[in-house]
N, C-alpha and C. Protein backbone atom coordinates (compact mmCIF):
# COMPACT_ATOMS: atom_id res chain seq x y z
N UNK A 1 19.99 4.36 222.21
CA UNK A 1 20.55 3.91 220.94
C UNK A 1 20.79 5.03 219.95
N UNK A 2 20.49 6.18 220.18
CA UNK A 2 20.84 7.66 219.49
C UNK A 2 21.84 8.29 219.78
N UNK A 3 22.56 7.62 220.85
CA UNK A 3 23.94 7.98 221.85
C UNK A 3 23.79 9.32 222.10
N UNK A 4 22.23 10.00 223.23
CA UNK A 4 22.34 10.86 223.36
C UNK A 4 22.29 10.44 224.87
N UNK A 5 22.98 11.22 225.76
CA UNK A 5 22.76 11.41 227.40
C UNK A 5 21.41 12.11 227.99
N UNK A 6 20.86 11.34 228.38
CA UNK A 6 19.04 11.87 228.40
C UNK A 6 19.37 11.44 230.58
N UNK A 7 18.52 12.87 230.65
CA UNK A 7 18.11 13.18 231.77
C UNK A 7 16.55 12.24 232.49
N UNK A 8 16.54 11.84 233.95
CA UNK A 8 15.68 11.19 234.07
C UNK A 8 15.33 11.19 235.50
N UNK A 9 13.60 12.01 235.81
CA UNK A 9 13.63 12.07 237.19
C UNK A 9 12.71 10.86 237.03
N UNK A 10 12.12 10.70 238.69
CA UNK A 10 11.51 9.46 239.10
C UNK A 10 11.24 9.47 240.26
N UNK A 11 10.72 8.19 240.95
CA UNK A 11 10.27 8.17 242.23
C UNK A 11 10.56 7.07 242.61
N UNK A 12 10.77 6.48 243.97
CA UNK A 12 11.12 4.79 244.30
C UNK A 12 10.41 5.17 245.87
N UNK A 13 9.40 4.20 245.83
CA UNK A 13 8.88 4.03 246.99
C UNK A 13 9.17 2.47 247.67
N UNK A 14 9.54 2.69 248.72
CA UNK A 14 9.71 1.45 249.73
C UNK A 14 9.75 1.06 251.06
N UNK A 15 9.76 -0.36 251.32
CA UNK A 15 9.31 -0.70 252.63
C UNK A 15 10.49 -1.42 252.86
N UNK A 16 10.54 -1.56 254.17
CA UNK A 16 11.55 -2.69 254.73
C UNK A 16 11.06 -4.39 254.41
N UNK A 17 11.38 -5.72 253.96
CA UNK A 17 11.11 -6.39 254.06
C UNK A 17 10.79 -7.18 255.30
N UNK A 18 9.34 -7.83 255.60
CA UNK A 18 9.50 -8.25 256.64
C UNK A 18 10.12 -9.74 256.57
N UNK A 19 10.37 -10.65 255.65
CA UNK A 19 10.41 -11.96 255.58
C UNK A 19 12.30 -11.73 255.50
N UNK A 20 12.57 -10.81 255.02
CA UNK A 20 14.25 -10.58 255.38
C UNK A 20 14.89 -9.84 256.18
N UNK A 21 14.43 -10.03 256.87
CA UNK A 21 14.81 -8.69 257.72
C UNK A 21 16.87 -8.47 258.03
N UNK A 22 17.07 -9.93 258.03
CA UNK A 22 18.38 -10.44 258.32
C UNK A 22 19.14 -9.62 257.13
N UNK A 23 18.54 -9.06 255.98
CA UNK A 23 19.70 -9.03 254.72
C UNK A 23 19.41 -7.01 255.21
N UNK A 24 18.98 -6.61 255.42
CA UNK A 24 18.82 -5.24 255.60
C UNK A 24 19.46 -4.66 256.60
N UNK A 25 19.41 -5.65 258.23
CA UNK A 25 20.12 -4.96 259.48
C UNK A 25 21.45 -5.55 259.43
N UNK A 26 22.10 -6.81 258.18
CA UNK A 26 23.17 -7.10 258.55
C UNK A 26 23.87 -7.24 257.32
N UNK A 27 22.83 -7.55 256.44
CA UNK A 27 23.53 -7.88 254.67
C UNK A 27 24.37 -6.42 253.98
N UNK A 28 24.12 -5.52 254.39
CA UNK A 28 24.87 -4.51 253.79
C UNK A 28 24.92 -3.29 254.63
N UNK A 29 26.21 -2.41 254.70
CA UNK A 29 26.45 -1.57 255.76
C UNK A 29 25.43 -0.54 255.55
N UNK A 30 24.31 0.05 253.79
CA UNK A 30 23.94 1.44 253.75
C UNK A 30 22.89 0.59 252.90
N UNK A 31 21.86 0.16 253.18
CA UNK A 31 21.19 -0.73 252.40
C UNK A 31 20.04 0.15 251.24
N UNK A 32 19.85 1.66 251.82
CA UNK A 32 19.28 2.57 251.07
C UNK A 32 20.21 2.84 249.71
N UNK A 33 21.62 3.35 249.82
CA UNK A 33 22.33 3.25 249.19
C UNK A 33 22.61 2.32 248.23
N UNK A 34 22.57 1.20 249.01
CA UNK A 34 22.81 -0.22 247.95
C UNK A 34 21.18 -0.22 246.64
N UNK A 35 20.10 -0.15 247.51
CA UNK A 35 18.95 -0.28 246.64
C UNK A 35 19.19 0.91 245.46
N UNK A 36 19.11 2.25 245.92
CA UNK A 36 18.89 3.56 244.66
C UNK A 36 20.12 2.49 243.92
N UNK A 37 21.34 2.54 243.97
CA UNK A 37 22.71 1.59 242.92
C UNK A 37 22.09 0.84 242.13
N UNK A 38 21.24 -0.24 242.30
CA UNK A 38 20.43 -1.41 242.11
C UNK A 38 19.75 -0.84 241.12
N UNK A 39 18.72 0.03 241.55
CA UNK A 39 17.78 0.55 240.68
C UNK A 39 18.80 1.53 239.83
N UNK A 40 19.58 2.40 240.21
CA UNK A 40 19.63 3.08 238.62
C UNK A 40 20.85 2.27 237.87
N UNK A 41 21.53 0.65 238.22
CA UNK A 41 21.89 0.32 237.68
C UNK A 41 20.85 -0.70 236.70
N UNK A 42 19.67 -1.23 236.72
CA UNK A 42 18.82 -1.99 236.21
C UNK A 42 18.24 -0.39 235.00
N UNK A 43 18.36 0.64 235.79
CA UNK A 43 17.38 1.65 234.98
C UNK A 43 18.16 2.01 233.41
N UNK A 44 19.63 1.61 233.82
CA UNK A 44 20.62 2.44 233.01
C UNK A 44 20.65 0.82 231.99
N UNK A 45 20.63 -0.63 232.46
CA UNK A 45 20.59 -1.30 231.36
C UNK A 45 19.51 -1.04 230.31
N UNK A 46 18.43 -1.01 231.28
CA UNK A 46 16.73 -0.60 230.39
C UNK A 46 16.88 -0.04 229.50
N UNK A 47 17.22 1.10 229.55
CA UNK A 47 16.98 2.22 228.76
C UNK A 47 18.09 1.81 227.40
N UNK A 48 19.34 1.55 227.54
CA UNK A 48 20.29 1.20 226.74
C UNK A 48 20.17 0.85 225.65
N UNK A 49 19.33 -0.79 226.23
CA UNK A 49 18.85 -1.83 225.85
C UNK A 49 17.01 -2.06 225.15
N UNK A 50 16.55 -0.84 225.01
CA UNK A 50 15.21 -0.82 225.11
C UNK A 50 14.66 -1.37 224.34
N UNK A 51 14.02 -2.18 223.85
CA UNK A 51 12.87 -2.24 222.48
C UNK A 51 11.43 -2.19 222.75
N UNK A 52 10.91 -0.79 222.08
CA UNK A 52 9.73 -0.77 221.60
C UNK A 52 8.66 -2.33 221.62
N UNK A 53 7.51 -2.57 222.25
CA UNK A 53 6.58 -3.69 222.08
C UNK A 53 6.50 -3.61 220.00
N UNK A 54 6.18 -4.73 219.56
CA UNK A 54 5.95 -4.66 218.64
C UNK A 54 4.46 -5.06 218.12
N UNK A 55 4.20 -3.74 217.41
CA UNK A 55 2.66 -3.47 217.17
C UNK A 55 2.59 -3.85 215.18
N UNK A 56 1.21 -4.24 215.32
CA UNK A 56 0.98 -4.63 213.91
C UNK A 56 1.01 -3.63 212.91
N UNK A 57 1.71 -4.08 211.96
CA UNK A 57 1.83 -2.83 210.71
C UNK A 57 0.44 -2.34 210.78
N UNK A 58 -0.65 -3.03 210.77
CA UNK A 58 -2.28 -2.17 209.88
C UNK A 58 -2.56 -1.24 211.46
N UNK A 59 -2.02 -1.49 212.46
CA UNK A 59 -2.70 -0.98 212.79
C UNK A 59 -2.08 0.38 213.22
N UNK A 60 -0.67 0.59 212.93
CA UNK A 60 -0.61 2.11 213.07
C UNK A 60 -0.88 2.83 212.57
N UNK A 61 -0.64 4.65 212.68
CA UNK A 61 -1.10 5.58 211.84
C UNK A 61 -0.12 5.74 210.56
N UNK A 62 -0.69 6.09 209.35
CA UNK A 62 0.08 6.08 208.17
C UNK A 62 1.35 6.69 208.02
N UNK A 63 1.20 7.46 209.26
CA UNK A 63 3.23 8.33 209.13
C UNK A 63 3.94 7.44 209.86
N UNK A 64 3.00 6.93 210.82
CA UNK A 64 4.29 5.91 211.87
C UNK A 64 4.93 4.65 210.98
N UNK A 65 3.80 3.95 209.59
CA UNK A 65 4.23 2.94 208.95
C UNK A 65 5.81 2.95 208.64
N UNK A 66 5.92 4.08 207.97
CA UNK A 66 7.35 4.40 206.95
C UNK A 66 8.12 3.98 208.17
N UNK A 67 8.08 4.12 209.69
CA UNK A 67 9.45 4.21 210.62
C UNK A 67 9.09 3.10 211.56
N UNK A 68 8.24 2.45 211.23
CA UNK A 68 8.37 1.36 211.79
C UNK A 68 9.75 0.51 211.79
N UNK A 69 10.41 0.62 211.03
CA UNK A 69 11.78 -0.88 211.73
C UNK A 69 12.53 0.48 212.84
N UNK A 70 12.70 1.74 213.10
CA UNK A 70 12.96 2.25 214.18
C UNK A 70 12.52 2.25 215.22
N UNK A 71 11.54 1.51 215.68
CA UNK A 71 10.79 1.46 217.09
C UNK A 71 12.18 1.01 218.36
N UNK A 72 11.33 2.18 218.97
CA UNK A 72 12.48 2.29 220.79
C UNK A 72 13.57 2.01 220.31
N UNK A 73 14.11 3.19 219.16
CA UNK A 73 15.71 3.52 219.55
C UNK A 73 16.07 4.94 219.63
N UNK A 74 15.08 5.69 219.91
CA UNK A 74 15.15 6.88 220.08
C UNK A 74 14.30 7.40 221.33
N UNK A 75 14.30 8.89 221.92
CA UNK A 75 14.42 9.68 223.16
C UNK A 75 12.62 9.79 222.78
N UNK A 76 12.12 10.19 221.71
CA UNK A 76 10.92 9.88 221.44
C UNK A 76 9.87 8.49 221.65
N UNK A 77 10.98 7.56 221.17
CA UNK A 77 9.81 6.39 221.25
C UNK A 77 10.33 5.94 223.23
N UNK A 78 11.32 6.21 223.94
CA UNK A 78 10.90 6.20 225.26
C UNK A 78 10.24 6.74 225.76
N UNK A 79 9.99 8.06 225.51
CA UNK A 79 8.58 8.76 226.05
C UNK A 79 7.32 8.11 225.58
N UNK A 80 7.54 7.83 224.54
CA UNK A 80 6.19 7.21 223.71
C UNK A 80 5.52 5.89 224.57
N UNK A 81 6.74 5.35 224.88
CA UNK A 81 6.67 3.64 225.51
C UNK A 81 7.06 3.79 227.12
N UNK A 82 6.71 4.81 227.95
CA UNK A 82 6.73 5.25 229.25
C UNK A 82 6.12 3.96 230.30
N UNK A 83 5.16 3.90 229.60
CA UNK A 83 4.70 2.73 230.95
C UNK A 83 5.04 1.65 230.69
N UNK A 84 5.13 1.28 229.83
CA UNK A 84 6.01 0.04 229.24
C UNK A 84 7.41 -0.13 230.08
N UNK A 85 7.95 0.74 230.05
CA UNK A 85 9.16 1.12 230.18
C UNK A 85 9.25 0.76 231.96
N UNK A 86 8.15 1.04 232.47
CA UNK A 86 8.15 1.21 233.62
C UNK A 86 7.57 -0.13 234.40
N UNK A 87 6.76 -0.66 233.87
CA UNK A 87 6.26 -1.90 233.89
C UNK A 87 7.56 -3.14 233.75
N UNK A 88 8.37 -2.89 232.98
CA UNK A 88 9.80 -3.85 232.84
C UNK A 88 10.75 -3.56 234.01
N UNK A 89 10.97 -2.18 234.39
CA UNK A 89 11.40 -1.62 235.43
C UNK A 89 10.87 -2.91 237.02
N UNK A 90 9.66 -2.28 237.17
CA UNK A 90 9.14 -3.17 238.10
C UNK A 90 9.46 -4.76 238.37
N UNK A 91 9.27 -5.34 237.18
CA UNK A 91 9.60 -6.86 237.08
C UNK A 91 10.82 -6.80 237.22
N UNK A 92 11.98 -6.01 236.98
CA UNK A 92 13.70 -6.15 237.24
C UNK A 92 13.61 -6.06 238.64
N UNK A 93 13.07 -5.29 239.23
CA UNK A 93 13.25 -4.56 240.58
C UNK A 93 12.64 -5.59 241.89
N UNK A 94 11.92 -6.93 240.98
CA UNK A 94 11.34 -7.81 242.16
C UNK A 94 12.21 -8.64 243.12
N UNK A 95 13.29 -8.39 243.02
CA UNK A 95 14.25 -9.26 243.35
C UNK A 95 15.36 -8.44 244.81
N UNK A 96 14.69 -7.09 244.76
CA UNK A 96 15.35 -6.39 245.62
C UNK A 96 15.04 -6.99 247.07
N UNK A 97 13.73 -7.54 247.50
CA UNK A 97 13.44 -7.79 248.89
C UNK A 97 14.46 -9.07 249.24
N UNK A 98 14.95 -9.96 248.40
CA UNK A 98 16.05 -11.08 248.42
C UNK A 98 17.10 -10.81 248.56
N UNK A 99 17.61 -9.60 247.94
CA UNK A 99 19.31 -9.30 247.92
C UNK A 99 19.22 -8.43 248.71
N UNK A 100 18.44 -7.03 249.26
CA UNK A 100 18.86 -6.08 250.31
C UNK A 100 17.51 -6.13 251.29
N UNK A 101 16.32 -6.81 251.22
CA UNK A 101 15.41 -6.89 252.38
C UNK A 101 14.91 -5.40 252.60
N UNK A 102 14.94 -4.84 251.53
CA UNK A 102 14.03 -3.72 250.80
C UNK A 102 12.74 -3.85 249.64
N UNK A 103 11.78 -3.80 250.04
CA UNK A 103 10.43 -3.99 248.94
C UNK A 103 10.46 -2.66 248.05
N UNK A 104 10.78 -2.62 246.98
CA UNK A 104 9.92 -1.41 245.74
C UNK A 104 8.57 -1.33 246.02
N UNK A 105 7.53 -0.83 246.59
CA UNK A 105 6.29 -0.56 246.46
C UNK A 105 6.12 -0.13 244.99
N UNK A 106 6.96 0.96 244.38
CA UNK A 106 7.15 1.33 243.51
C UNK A 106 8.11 2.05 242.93
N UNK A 107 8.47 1.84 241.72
CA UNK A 107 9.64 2.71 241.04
C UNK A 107 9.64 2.77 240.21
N UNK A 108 8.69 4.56 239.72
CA UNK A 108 8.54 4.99 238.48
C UNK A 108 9.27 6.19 237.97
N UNK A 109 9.42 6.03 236.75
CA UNK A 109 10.59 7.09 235.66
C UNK A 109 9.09 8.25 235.53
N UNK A 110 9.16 9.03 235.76
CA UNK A 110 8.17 10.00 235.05
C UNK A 110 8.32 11.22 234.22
N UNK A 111 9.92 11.61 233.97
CA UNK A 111 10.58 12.26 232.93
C UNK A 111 11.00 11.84 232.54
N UNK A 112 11.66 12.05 230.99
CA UNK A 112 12.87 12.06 230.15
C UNK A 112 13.05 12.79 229.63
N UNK A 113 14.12 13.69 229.73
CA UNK A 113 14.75 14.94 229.35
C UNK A 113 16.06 15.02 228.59
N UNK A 114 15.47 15.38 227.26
CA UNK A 114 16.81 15.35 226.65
C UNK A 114 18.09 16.65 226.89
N UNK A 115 18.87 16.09 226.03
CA UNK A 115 20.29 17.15 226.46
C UNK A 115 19.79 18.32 226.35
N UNK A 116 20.15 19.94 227.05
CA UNK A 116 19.45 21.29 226.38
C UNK A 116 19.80 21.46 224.67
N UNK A 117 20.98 21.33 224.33
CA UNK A 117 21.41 21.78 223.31
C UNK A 117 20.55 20.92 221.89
N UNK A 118 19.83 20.00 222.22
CA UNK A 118 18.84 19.47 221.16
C UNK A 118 17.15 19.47 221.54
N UNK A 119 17.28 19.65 222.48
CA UNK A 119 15.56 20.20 222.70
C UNK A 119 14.87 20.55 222.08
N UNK A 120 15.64 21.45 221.46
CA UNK A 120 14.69 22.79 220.53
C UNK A 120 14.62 22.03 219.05
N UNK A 121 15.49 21.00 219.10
CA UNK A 121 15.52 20.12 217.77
C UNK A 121 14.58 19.56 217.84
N UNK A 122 14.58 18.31 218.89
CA UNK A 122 13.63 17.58 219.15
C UNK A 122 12.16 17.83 219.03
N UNK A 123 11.89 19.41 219.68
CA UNK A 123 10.81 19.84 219.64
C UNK A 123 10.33 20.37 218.05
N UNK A 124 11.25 21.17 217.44
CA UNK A 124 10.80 20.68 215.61
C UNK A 124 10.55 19.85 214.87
N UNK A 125 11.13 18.80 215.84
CA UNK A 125 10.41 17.58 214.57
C UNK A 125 9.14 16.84 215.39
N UNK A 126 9.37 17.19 216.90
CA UNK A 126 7.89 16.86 217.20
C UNK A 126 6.78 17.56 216.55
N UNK A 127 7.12 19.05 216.56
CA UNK A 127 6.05 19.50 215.89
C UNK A 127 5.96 19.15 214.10
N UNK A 128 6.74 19.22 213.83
CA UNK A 128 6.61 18.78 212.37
C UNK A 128 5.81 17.71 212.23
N UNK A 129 6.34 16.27 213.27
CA UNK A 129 5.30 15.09 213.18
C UNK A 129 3.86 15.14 213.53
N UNK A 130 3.77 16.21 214.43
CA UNK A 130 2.08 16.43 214.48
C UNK A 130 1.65 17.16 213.39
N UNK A 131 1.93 17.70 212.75
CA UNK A 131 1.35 19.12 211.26
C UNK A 131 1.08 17.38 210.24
N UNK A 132 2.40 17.19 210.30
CA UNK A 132 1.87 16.08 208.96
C UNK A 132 1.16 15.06 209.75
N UNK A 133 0.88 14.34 210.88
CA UNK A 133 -0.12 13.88 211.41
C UNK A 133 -1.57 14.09 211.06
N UNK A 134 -1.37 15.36 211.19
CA UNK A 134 -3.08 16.51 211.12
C UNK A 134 -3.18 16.56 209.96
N UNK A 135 -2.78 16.72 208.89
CA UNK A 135 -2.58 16.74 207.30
C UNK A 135 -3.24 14.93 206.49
N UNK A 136 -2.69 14.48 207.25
CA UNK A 136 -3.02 12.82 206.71
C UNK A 136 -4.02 12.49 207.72
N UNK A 137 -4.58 12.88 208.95
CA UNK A 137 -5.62 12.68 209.26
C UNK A 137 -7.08 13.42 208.78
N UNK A 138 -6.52 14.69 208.27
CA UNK A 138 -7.69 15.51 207.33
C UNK A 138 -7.54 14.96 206.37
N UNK A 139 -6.76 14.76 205.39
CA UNK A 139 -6.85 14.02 203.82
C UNK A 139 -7.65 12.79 204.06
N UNK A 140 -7.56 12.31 204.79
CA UNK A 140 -8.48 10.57 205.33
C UNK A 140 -9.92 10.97 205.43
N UNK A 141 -9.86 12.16 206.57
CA UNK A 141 -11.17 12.24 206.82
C UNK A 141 -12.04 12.98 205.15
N UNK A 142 -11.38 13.88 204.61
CA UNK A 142 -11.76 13.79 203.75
C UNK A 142 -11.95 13.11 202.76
N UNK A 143 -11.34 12.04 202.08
CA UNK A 143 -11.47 10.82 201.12
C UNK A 143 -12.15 10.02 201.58
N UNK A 144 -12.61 10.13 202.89
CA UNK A 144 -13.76 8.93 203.76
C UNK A 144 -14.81 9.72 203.28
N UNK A 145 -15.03 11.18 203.40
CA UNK A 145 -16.56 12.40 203.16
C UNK A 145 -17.33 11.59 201.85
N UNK A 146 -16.30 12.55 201.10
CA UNK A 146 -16.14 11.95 199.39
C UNK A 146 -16.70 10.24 199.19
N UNK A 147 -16.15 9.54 199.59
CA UNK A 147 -16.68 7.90 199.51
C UNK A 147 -17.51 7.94 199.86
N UNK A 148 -18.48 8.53 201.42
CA UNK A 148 -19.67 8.42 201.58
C UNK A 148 -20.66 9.38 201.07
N UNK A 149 -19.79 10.46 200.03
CA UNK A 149 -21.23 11.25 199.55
C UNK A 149 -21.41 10.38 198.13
N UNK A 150 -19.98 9.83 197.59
CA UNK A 150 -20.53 9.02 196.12
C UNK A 150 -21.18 8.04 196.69
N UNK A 151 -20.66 7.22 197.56
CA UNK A 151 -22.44 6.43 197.79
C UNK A 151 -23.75 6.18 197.69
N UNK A 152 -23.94 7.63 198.42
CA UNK A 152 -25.15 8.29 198.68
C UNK A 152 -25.92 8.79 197.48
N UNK A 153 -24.80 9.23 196.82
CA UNK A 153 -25.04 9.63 195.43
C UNK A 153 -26.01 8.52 194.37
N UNK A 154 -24.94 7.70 194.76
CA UNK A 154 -25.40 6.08 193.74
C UNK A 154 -26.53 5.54 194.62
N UNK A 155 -26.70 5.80 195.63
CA UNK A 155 -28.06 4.83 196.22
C UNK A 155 -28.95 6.13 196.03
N UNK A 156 -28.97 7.33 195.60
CA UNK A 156 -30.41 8.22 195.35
C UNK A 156 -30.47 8.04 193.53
N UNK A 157 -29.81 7.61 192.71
CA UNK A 157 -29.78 7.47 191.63
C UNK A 157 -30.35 6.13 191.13
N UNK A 158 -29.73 5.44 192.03
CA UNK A 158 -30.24 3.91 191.53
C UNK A 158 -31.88 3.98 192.15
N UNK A 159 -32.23 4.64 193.55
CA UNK A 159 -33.48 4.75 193.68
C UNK A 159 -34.67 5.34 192.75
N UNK A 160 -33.57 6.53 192.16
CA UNK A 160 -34.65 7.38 191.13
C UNK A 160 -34.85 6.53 189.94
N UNK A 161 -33.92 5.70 189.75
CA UNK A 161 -33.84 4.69 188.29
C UNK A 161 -35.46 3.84 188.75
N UNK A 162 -35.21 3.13 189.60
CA UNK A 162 -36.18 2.51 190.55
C UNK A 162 -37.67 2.79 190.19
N UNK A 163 -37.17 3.87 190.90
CA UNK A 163 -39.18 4.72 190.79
C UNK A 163 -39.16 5.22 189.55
N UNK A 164 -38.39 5.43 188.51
CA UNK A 164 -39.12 5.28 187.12
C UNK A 164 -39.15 4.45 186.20
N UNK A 165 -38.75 3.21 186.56
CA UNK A 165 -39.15 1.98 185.85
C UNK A 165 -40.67 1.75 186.50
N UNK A 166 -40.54 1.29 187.31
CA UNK A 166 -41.66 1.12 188.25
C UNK A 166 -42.85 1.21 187.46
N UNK A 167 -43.27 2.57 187.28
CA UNK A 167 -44.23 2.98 187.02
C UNK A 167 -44.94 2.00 185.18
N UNK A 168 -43.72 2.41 184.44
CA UNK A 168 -43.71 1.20 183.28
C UNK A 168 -43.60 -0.22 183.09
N UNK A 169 -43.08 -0.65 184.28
CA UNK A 169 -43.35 -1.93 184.26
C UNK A 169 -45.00 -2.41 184.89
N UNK A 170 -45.66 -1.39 185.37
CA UNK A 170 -47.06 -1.95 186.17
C UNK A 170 -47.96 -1.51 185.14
N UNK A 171 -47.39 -0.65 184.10
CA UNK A 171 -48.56 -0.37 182.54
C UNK A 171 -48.17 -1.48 181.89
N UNK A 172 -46.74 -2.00 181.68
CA UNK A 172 -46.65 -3.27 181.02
C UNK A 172 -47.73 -4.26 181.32
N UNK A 173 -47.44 -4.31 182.51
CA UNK A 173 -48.58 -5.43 183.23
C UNK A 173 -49.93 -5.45 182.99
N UNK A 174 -50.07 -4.39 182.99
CA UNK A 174 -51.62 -3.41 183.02
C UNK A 174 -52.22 -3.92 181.74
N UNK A 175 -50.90 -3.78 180.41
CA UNK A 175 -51.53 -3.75 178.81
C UNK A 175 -51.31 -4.78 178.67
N UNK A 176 -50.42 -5.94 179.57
CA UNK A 176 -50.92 -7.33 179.06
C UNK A 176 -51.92 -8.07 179.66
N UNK A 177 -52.43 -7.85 180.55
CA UNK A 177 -53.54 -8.30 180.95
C UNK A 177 -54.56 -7.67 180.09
N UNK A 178 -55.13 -6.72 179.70
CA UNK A 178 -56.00 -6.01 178.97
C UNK A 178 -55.86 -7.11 177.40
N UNK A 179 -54.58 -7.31 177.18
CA UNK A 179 -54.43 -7.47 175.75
C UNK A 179 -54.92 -9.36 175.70
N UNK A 180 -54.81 -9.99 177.26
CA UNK A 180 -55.10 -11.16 177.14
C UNK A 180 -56.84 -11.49 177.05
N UNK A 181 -57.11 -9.95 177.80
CA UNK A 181 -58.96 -10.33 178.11
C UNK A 181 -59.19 -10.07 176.87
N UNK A 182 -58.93 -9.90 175.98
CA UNK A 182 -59.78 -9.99 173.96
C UNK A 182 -59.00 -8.67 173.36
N UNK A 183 -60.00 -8.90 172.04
CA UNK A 183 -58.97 -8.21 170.87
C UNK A 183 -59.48 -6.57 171.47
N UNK A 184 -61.43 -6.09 171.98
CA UNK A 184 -61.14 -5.04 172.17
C UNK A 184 -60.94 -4.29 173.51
N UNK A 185 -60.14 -4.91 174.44
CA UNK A 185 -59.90 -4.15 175.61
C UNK A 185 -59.03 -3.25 175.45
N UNK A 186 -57.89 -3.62 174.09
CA UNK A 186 -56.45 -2.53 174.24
C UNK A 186 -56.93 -1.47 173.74
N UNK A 187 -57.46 -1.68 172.81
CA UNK A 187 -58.26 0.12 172.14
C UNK A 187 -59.08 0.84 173.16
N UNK A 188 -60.18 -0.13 174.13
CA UNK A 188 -60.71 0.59 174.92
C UNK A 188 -59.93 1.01 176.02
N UNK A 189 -58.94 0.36 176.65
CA UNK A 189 -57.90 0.83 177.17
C UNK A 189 -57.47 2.41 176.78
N UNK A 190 -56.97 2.67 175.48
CA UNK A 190 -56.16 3.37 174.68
C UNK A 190 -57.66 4.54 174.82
N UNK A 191 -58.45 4.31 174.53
CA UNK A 191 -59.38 5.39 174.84
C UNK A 191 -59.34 5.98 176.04
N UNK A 192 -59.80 5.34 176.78
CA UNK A 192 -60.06 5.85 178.02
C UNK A 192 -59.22 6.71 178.48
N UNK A 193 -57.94 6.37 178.46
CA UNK A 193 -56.36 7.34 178.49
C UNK A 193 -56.56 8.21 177.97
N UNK A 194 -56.95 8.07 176.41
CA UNK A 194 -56.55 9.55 176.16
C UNK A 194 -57.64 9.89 176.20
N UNK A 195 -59.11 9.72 176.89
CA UNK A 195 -60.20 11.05 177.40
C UNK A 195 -60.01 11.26 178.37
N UNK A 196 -58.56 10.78 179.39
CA UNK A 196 -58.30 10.97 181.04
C UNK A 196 -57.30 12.39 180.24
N UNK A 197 -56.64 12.05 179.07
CA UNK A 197 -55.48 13.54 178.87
C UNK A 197 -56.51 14.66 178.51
N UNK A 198 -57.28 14.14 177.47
CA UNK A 198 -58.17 15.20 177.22
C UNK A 198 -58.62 16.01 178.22
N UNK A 199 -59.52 15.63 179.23
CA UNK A 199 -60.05 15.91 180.18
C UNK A 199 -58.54 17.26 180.98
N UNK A 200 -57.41 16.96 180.57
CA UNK A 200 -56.25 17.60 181.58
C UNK A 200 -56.03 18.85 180.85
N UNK A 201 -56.11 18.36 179.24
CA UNK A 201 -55.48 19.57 178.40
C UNK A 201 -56.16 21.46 178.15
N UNK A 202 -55.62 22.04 178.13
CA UNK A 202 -56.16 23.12 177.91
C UNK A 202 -56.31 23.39 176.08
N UNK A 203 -55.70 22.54 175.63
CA UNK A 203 -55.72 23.29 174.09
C UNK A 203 -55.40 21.48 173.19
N UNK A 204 -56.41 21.15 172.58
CA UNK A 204 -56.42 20.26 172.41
C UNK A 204 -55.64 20.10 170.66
N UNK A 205 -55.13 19.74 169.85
CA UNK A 205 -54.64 19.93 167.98
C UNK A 205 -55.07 18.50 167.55
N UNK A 206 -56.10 18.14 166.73
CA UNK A 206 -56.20 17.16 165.91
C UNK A 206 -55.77 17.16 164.61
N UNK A 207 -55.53 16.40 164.45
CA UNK A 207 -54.73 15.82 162.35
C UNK A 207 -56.34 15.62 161.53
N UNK A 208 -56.59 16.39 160.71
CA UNK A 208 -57.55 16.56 159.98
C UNK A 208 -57.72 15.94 158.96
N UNK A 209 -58.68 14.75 158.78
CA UNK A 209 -58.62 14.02 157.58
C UNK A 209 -58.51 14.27 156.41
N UNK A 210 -57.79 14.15 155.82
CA UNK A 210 -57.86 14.34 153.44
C UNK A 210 -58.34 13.86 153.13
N UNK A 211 -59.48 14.05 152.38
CA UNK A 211 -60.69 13.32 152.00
C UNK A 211 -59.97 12.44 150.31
């Protein structure tokens, strides 16, 4: 569908039919002849005629999205869609042991070769499509890094928030229970603390009464 003349080797393996034998020794004067006709006339609608399987937008890669409504009309997406290609091949080709009493074991395309004079084209924008491939697959992998280090970030932050409430909410607890057992547990509380700092300090400053 690029109206370019593309080159195409292959292979066709086969057997004589045994259930026809009548259409092979009498149905046609060159029945080898007749089959390769067969096949590269089915090969030459194929290709013509091709369409790409159709795959779900999410799930291609982000450069293929933009060219998605071009699928299999180009020398690329037949290489791309090779076994595909070849698999449809086969199912055309079942019909050969009926009309020439020849079996396809098999008949596979395993090149496509474009014209010489665009090769070298072809091959620039293949490579071009892999650079920006590699480019939007590093930008991903990086904006994926990034998302999982701010994560990480926010779950060691919210932990540190964590472990320092913590500690004030179990003195909360601490000074209301004290404050429920009578009027002097909170002062003796409040003592005891600060002869546990005392006990820590090296240099102690008291506020000196004005008489």
């Amino acid at each position: 569908k690029d109206q370019l003349n593309i080159g195409i080797t292959g292979q066709i393996r086969y057997r004589v039919s045994e259930e026809n034998l009548y259409a092979f020794l009498f149905g046609v004067k060159k029945p080898i002849s007749h089959i390769l006709g067969y096949f590269i006339s089915i090969l030459r609608e194929r290709i013509a005629n091709y369409e790409a399987p159709k795959v779900a937008l999410d799930t291609l890669p982000l450069l293929d999205r933009t060219n998605e409504g071009l699928a299999g009309v180009s020398i690329n997406d037949l290489r791309k869609n090779l076994n595909d290609l070849n698999q449809q091949m086969d199912r055309e080709c079942s019909s050969s042991g009926g009309r020439y009493g020849i079996v396809l074991d098999a008949s596979l395309i395993t090149g496509i070769d474009p014209p010489p004079d665009i090769e070298s084209a072809l091959a620039a924008i293949n490579t071009a499509h892999n650079e920006v491939s590699s480019n939007i697959s590093l930008a991903q992998a990086n904006a994926d890094q990034r998302i999982e280090q701010s994560r990480r970030a926010v779950e060691i932050e919210t932990n540190r928030a964590q472990a320092e409430v913590q500690p004030l909410r179990w003195m909360a607890e601490q000074i209301t229970s004290l404050k429920q057992s009578g009027s002097n547990a909170l002062p003796a509380y409040i003592r005891n603390i600060r002869l546990d700092l005392y006990s820590k300090a090296h240099r102690v400053i008291l506020r000196e009464k004005v008489q």
